[in-house]
C-alpha atoms as a PDB file:
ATOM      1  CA  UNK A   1      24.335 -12.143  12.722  1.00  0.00           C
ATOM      2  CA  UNK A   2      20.650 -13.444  13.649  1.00  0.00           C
ATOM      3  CA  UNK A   3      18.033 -11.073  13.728  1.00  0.00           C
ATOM      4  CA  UNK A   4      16.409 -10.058  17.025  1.00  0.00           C
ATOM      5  CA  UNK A   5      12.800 -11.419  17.637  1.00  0.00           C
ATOM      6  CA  UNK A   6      10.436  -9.161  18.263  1.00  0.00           C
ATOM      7  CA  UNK A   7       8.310  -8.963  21.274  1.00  0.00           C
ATOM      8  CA  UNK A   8       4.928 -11.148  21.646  1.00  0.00           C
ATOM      9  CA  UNK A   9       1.604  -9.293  21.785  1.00  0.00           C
ATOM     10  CA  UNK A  10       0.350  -8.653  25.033  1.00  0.00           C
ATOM     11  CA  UNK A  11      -2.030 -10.898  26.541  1.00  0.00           C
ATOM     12  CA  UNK A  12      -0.616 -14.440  24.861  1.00  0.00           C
ATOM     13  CA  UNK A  13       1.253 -17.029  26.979  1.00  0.00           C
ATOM     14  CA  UNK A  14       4.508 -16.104  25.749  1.00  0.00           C
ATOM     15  CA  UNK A  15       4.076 -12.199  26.848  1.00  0.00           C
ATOM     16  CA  UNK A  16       2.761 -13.736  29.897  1.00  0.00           C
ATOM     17  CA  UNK A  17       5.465 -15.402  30.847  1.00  0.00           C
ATOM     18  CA  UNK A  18       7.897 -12.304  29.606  1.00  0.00           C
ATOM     19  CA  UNK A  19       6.190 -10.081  31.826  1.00  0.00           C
ATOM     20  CA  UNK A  20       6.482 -12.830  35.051  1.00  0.00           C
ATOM     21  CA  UNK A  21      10.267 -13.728  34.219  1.00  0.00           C
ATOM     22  CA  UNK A  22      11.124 -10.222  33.664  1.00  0.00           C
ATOM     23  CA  UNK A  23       9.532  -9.128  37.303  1.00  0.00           C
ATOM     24  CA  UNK A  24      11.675 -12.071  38.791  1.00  0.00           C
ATOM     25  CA  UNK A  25      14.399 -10.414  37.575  1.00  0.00           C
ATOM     26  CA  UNK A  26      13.945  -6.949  38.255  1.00  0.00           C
ATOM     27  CA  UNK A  27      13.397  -8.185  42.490  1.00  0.00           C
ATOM     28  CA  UNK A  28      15.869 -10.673  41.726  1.00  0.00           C
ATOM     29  CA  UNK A  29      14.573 -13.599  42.870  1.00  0.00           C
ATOM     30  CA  UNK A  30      16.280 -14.657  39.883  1.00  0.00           C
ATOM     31  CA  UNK A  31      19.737 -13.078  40.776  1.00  0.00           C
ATOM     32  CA  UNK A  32      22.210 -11.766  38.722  1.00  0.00           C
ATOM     33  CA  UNK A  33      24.904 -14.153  37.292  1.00  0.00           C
ATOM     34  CA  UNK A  34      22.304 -17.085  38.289  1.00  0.00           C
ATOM     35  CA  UNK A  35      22.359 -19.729  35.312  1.00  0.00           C
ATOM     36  CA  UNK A  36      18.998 -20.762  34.402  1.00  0.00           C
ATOM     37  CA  UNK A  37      16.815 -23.534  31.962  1.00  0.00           C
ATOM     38  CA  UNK A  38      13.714 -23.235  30.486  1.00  0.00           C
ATOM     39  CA  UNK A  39      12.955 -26.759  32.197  1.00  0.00           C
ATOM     40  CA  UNK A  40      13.693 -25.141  36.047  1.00  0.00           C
ATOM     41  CA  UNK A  41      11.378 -21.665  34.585  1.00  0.00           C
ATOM     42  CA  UNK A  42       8.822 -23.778  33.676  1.00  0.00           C
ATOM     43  CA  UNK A  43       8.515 -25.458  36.600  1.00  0.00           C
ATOM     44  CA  UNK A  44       8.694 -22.563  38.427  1.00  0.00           C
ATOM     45  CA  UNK A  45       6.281 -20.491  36.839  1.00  0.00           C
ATOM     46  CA  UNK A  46       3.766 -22.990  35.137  1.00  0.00           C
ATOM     47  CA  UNK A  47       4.964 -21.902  31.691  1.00  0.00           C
ATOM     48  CA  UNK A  48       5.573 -23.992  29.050  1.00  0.00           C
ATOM     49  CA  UNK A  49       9.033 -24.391  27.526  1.00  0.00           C
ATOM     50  CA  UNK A  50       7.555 -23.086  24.194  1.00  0.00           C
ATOM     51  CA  UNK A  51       6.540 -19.871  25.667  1.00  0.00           C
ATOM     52  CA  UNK A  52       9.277 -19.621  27.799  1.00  0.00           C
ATOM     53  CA  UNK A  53      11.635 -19.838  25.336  1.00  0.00           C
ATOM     54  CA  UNK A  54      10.561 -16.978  23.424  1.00  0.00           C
ATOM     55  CA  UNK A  55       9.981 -14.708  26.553  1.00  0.00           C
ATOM     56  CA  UNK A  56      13.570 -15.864  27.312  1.00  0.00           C
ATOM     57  CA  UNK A  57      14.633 -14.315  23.782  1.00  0.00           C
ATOM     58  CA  UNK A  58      12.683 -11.039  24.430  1.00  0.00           C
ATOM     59  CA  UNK A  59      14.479 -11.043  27.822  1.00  0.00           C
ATOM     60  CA  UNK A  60      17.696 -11.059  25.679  1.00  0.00           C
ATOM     61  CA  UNK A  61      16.613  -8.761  23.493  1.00  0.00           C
ATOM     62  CA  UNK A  62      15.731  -6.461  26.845  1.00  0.00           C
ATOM     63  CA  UNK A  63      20.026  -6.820  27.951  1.00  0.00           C
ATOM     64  CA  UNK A  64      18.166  -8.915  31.063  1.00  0.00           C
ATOM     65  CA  UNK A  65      19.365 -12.511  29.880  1.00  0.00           C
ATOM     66  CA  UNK A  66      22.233 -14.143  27.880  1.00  0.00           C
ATOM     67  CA  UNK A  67      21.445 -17.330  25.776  1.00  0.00           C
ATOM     68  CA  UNK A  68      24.113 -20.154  25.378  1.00  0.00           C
ATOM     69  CA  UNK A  69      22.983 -22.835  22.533  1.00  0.00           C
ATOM     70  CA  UNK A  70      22.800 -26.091  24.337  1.00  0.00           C
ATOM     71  CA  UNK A  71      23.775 -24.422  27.991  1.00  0.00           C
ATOM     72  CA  UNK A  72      20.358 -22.521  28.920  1.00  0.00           C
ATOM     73  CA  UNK A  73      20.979 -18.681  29.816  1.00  0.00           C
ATOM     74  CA  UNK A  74      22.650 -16.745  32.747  1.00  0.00           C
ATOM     75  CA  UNK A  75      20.991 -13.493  34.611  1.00  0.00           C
ATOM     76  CA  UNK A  76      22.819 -10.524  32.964  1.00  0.00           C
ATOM     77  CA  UNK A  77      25.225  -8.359  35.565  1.00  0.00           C
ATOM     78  CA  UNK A  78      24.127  -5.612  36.789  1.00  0.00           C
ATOM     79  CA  UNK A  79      26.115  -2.876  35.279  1.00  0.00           C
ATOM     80  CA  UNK A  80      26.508   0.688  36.249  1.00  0.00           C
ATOM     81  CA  UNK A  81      27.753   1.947  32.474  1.00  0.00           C
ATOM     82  CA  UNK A  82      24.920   0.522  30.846  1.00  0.00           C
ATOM     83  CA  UNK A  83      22.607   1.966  33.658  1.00  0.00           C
ATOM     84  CA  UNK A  84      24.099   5.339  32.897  1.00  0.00           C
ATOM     85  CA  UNK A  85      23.374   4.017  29.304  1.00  0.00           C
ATOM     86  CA  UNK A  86      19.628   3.317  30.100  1.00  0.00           C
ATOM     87  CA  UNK A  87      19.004   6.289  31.829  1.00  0.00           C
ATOM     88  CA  UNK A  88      20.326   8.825  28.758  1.00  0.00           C
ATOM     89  CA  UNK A  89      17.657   6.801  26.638  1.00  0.00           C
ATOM     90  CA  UNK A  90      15.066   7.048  28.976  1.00  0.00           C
ATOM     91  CA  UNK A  91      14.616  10.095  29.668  1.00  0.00           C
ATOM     92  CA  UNK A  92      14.333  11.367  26.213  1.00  0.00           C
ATOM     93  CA  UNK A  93      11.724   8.527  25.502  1.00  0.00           C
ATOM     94  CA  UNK A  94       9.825   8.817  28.725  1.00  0.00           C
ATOM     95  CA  UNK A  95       9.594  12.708  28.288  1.00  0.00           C
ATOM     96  CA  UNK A  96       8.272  11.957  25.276  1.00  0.00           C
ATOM     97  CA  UNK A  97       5.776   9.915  26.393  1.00  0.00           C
ATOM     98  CA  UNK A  98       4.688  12.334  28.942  1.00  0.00           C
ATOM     99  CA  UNK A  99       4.611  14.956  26.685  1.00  0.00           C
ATOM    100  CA  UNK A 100       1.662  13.126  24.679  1.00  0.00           C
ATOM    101  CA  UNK A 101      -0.204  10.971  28.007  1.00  0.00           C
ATOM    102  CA  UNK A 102      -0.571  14.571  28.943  1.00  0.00           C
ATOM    103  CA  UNK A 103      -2.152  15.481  25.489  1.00  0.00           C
ATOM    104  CA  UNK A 104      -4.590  12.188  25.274  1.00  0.00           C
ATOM    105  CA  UNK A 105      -5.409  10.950  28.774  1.00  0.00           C
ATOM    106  CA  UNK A 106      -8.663  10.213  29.159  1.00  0.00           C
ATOM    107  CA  UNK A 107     -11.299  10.967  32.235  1.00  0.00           C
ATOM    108  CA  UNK A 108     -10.978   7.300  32.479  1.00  0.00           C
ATOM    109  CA  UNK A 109      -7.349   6.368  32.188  1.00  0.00           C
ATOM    110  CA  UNK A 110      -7.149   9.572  34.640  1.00  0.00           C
ATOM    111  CA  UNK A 111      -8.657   8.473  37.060  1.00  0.00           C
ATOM    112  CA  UNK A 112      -6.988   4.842  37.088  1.00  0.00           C
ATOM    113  CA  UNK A 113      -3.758   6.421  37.137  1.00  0.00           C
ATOM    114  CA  UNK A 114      -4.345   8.527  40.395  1.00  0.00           C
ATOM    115  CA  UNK A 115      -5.258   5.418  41.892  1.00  0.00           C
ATOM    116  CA  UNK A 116      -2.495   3.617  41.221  1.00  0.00           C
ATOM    117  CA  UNK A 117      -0.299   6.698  42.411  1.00  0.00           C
ATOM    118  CA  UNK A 118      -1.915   6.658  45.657  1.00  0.00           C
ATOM    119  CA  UNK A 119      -0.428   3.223  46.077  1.00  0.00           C
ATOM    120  CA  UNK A 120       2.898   3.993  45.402  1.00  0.00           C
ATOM    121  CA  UNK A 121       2.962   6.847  47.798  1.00  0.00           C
ATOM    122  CA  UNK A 122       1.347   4.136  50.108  1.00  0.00           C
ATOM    123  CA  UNK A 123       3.885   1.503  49.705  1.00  0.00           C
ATOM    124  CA  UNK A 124       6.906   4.433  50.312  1.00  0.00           C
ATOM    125  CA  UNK A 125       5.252   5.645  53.507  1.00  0.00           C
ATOM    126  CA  UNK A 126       6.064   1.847  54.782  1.00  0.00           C
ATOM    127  CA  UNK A 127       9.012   1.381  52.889  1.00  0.00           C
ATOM    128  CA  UNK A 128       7.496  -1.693  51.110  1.00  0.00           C
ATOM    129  CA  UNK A 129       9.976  -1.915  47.788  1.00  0.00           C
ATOM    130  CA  UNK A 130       8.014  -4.940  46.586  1.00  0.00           C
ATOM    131  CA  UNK A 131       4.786  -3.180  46.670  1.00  0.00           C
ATOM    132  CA  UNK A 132       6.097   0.039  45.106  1.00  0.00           C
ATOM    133  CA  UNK A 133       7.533  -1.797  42.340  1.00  0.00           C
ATOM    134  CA  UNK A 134       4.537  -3.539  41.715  1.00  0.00           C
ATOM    135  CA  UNK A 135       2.460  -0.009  41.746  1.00  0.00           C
ATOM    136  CA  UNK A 136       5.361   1.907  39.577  1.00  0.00           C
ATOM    137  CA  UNK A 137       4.426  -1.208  36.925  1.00  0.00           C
ATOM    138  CA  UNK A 138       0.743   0.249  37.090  1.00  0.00           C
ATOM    139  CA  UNK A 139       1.815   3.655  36.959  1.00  0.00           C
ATOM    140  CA  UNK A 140       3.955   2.774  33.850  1.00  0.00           C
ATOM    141  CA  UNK A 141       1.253   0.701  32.190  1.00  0.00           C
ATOM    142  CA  UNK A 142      -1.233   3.357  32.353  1.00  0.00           C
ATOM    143  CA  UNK A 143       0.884   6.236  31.228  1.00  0.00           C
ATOM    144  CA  UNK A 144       2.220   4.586  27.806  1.00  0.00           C
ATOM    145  CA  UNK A 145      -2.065   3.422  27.453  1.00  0.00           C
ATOM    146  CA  UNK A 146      -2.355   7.380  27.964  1.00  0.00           C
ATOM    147  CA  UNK A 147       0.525   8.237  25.567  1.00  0.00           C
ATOM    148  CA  UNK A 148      -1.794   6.133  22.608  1.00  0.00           C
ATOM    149  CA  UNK A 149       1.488   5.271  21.008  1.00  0.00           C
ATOM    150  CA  UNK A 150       2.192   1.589  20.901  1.00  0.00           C
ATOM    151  CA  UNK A 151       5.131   2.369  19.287  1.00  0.00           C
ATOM    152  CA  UNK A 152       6.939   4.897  22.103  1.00  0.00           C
ATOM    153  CA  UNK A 153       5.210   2.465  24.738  1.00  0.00           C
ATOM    154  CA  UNK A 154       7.369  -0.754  24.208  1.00  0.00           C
ATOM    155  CA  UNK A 155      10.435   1.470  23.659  1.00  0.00           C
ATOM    156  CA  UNK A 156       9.797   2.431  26.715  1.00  0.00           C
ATOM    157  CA  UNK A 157       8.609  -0.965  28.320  1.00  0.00           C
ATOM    158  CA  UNK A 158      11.675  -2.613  26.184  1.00  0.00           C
ATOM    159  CA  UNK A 159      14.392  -0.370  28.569  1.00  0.00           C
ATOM    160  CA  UNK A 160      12.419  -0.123  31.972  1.00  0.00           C
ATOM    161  CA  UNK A 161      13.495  -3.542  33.262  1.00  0.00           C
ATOM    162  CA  UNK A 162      17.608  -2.784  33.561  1.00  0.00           C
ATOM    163  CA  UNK A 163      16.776   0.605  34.909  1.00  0.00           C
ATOM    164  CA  UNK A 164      14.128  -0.585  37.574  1.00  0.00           C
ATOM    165  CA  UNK A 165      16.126  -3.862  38.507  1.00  0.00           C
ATOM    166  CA  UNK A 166      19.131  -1.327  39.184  1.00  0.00           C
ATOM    167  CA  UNK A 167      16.876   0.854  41.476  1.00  0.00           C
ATOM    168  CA  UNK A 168      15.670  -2.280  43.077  1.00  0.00           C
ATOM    169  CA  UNK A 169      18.949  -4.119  43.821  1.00  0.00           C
ATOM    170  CA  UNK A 170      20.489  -0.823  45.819  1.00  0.00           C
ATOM    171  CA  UNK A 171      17.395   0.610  46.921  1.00  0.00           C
ATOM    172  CA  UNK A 172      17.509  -0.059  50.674  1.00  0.00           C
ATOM    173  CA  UNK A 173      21.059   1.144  51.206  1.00  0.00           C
ATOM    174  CA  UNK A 174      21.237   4.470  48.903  1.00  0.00           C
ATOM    175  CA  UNK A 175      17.235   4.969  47.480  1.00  0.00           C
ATOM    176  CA  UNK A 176      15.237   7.942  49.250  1.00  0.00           C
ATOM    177  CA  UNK A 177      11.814   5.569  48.100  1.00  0.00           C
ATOM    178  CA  UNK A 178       9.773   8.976  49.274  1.00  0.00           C
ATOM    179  CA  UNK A 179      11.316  11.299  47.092  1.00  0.00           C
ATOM    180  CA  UNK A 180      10.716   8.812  44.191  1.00  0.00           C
ATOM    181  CA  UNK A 181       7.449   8.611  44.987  1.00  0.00           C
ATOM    182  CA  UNK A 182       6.892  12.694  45.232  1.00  0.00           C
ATOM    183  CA  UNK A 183       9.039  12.975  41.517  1.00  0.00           C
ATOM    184  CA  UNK A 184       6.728   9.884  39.805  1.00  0.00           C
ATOM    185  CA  UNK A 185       3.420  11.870  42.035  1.00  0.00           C
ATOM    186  CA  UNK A 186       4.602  15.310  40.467  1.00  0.00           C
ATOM    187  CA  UNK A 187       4.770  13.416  36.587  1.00  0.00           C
ATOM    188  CA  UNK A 188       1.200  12.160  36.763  1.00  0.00           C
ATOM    189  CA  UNK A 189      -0.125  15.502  38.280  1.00  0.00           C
ATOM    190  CA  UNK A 190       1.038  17.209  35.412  1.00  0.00           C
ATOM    191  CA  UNK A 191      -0.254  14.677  32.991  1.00  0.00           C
ATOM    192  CA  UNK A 192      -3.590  14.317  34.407  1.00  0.00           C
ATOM    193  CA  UNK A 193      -3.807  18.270  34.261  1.00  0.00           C
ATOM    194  CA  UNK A 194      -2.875  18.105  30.723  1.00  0.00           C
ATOM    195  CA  UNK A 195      -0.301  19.783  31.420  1.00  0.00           C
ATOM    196  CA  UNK A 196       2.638  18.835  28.376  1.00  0.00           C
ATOM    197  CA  UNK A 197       5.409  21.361  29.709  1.00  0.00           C
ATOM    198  CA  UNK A 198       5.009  20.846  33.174  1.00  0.00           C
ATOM    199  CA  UNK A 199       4.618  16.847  32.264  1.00  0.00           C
ATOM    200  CA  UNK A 200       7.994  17.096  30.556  1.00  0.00           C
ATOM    201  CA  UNK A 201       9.491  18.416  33.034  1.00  0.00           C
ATOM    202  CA  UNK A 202       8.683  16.583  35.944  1.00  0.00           C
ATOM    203  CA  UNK A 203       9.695  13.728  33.312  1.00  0.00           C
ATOM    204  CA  UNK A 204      13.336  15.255  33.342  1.00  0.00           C
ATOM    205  CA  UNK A 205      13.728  15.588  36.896  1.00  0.00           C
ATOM    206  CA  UNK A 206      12.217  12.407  37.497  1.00  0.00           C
ATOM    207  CA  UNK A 207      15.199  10.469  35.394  1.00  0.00           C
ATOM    208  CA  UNK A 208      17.495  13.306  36.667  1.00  0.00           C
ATOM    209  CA  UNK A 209      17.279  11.681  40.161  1.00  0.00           C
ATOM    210  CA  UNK A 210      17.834   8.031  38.827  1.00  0.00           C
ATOM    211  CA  UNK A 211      21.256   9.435  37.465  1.00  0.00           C
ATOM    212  CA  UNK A 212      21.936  10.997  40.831  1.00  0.00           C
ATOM    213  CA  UNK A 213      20.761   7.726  42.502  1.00  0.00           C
ATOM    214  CA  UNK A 214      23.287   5.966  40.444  1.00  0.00           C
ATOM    215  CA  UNK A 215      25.854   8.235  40.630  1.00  0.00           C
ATOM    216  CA  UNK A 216      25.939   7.335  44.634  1.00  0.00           C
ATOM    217  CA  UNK A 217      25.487   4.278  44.103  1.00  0.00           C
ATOM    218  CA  UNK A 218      29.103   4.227  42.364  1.00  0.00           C
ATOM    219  CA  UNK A 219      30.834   6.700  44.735  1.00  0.00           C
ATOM    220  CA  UNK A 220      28.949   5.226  47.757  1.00  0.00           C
ATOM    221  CA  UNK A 221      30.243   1.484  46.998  1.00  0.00           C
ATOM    222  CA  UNK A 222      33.550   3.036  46.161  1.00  0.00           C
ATOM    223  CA  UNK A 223      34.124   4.526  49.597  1.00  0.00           C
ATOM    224  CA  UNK A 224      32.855   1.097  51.426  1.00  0.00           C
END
């Protein structure tokens, strides 16, 4: 069994081109199923295959990718039981991030992270996914910087992208993208208050919806 390779540091080429790959996936203009090379990423992104091919094997290590020796990868399904999965993870991890972003946000960090809030709620009054997904990236980004654990952050980072692409790819039919907005708006309240209970809480019925969300999803595309 080969060990896992851990994640590139942020700001390199080959976290770079993690982060850009792994946002094609989650708004799937790399689709699910679709079988890909690092010589087509690179010339779609600009990469090169060097750093692509390790973002490809942090991809893997996310459940977004699957690597073939000699054959390139393939887009990983999107799966309702590891969703399900996902979400039981999440929410104790994101909780616990809440729980400390609410005991060491900054003025600063604050402040950022109302601003990026007012976006989302911006992009859900026009029903722009793209945009909100973009913003929810922000809003994510600056929590775990509140949280000051780099630890707890790419746990969290590390399960995001199965969760978010699932939100993403069944959004339009079954998603209420205002209510999101109002749970994730209700979360950084509470955290910019310093409020750790409340925080946590908002945390829980923030992930509580996502399981609701997918629950309909299933019954929904049953019934059709």
């Amino acid at each position: 069994m080969t060990e896992d390779k851990p994640i590139a540091r942020r700001g390199d080429a080959q976290e770079k081109a993690y982060e850009v790959l792994k946002e094609m996936i989650i708004v799937q203009e790399l689709r699910p199923n679709e079988l890909v090379s690092e010589k087509k990423l690179a010339d779609q992104t600009g990469f090169g295959r060097a750093s692509i091919r390790i973002a490809l094997q942090n991809l893997k290590n996310d459940g977004l990718v699957e690597i073939y020796a000699q054959r390139g990868c393939r887009i990983s399904e999107i799966d309702v039981v590891v969703q399900m999965k996902v979400l039981e993870v999440r929410a104790e991890l994101e909780r616990l991030m809440a729980v400390h972003a609410a005991h060491n946000i900054t003025d600063e960090v604050a402040a950022k992270l109302k601003g990026s809030m007012r976006l989302l709620a911006e992009a859900a009054h026009k029903g722009d996914a793209r945009q909100f997904m973009d913003n929810l990236r922000d809003v994510h980004e600056l929590m775990a910087a509140a949280s000051d654990n780099e630890i707890l952050s790419r746990s969290v980072n590390q399960i995001q992208g199965l969760s978010r692409r699932f939100w993403y790819a069944y959004h339009a039919r079954y998603a209420d993208m205002s209510l999101a907005a109002d749970l994730h708006a209700a979360r950084v309240d509470a955290i910019c208050r310093h409020d750790a209970p409340a925080a946590a809480k908002a945390s829980d019925d923030l992930v509580g919806y996502l399981a609701s969300f997918t629950e309909s999803v299933v019954s929904r595309r049953t019934q059709d």
